[in-house]
C-alpha atoms as a PDB file:
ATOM      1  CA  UNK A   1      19.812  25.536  40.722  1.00  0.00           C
ATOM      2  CA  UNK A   2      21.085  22.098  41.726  1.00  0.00           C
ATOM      3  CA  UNK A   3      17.742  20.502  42.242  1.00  0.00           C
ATOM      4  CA  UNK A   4      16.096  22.586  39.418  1.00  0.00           C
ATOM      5  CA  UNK A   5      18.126  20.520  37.112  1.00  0.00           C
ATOM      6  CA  UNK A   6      17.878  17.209  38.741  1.00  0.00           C
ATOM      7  CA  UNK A   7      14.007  17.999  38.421  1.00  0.00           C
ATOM      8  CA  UNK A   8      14.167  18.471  34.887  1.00  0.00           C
ATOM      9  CA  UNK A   9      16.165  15.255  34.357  1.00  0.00           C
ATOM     10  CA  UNK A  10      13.563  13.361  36.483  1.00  0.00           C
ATOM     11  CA  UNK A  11      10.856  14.642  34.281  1.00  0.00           C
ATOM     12  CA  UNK A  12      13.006  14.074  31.093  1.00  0.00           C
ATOM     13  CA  UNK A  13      13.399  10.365  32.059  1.00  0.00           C
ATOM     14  CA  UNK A  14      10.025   9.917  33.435  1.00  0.00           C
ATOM     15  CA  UNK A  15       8.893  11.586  30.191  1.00  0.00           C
ATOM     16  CA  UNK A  16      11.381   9.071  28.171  1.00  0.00           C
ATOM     17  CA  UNK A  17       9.421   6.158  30.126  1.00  0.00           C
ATOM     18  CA  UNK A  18       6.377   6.585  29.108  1.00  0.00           C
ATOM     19  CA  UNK A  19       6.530   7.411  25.818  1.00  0.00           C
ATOM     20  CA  UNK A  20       8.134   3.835  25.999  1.00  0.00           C
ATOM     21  CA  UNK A  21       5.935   2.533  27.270  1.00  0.00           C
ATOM     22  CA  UNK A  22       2.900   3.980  25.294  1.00  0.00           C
ATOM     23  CA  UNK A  23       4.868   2.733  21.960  1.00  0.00           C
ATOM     24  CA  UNK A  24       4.913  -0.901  23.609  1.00  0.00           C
ATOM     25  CA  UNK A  25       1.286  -0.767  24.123  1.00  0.00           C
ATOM     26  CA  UNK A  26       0.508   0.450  20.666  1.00  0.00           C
ATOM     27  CA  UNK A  27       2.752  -2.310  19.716  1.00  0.00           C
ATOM     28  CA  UNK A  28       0.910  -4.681  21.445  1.00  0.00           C
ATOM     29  CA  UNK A  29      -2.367  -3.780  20.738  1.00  0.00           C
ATOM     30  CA  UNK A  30      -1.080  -3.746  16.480  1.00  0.00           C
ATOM     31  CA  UNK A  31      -0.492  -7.468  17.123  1.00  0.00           C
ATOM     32  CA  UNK A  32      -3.323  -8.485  18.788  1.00  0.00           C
ATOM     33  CA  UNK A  33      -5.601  -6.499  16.068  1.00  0.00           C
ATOM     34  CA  UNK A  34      -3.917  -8.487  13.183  1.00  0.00           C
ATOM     35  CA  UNK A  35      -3.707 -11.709  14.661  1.00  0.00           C
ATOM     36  CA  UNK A  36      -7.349 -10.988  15.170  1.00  0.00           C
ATOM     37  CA  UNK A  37      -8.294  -9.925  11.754  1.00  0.00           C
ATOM     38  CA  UNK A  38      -6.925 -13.644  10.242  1.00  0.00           C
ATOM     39  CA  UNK A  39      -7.795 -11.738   6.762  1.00  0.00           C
ATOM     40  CA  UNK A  40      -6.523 -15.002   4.539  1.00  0.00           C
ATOM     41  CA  UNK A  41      -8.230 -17.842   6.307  1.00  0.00           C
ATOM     42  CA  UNK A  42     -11.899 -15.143   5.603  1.00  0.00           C
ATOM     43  CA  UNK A  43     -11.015 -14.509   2.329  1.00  0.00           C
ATOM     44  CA  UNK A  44     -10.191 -17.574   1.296  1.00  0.00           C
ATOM     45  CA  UNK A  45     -13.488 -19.239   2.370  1.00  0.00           C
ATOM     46  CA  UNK A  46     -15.115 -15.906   0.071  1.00  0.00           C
ATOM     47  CA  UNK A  47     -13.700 -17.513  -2.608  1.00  0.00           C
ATOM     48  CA  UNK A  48     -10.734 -14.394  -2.479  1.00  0.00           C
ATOM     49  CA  UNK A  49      -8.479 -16.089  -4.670  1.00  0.00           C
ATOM     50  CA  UNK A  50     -10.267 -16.622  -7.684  1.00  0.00           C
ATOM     51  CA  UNK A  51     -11.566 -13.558  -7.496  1.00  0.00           C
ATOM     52  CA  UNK A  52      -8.179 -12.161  -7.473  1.00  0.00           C
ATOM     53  CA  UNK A  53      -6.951 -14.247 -10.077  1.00  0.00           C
ATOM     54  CA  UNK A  54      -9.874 -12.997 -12.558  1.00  0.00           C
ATOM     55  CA  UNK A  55      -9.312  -9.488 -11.827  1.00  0.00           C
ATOM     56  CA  UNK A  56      -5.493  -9.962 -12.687  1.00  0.00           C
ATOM     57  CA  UNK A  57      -6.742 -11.569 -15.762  1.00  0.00           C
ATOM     58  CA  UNK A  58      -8.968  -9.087 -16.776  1.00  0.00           C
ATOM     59  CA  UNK A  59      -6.738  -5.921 -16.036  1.00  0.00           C
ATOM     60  CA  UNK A  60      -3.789  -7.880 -18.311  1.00  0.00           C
ATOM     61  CA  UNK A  61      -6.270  -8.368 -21.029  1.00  0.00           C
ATOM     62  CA  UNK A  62      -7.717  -4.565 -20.729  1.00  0.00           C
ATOM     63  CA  UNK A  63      -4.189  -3.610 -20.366  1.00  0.00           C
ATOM     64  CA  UNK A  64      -3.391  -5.826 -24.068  1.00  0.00           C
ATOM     65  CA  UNK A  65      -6.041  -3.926 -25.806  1.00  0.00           C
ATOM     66  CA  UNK A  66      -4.786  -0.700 -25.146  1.00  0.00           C
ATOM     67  CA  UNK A  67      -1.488  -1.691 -26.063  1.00  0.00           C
ATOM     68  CA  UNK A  68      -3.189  -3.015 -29.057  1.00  0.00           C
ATOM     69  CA  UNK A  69      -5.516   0.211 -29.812  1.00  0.00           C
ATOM     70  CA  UNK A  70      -2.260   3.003 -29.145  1.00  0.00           C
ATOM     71  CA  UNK A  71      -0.052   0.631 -31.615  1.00  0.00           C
ATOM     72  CA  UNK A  72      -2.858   0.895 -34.161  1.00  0.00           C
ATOM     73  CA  UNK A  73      -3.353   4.438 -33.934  1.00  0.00           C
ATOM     74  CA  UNK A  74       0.615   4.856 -33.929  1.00  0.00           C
ATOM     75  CA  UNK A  75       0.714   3.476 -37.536  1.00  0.00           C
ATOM     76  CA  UNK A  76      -2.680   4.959 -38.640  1.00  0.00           C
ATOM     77  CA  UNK A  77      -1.142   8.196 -38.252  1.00  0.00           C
ATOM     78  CA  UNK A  78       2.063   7.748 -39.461  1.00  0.00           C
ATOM     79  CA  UNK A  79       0.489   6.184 -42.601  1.00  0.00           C
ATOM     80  CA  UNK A  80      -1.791   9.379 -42.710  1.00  0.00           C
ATOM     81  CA  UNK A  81       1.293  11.853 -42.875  1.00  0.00           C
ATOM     82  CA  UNK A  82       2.810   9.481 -45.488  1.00  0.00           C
ATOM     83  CA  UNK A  83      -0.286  10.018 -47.569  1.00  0.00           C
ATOM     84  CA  UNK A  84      -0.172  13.784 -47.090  1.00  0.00           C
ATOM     85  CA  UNK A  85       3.238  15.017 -47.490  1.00  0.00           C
ATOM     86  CA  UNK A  86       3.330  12.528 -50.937  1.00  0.00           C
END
């Protein structure tokens, strides 16, 4: 029974090991596959940034006018149930 258990904690630890050791490679290999990837220094030569910057723009503005369209309908209606309950 002795040995049974010692064989058990030999294959727990060796288990323990290389489950270590597998999350140190995929670690590693994380690392090396976004220091290879350099995504701003590409980007940036695309141009990236002003692209960016006019899709922020444009998503603000199309954000404004539907700000500006639901506040318009908002007190078209309520001037519509004005006119009908007078």
């Amino acid at each position: 029974m002795n040995a049974r258990l010692e064989a058990l904690a030999r294959d727990k630890q060796a288990l323990l090991m290389r489950s270590a050791l597998c999350r140190l490679r995929l670690r590693r290999e994380t690392y090396l596959l976004r220091d290879s990837l350099r995504w701003k220094n590409a980007l940036s030569l695309a141009g990236f940034g002003r692209a960016t910057r006019l899709v922020l723009f444009a998503s603000r503005a199309a954000f404004a006018l539907r700000l500006a369209r639901a506040a318009i309908a908002h007190v078209r209606h309520r001037t519509d149930t004005r006119k009908t309950v007078v």
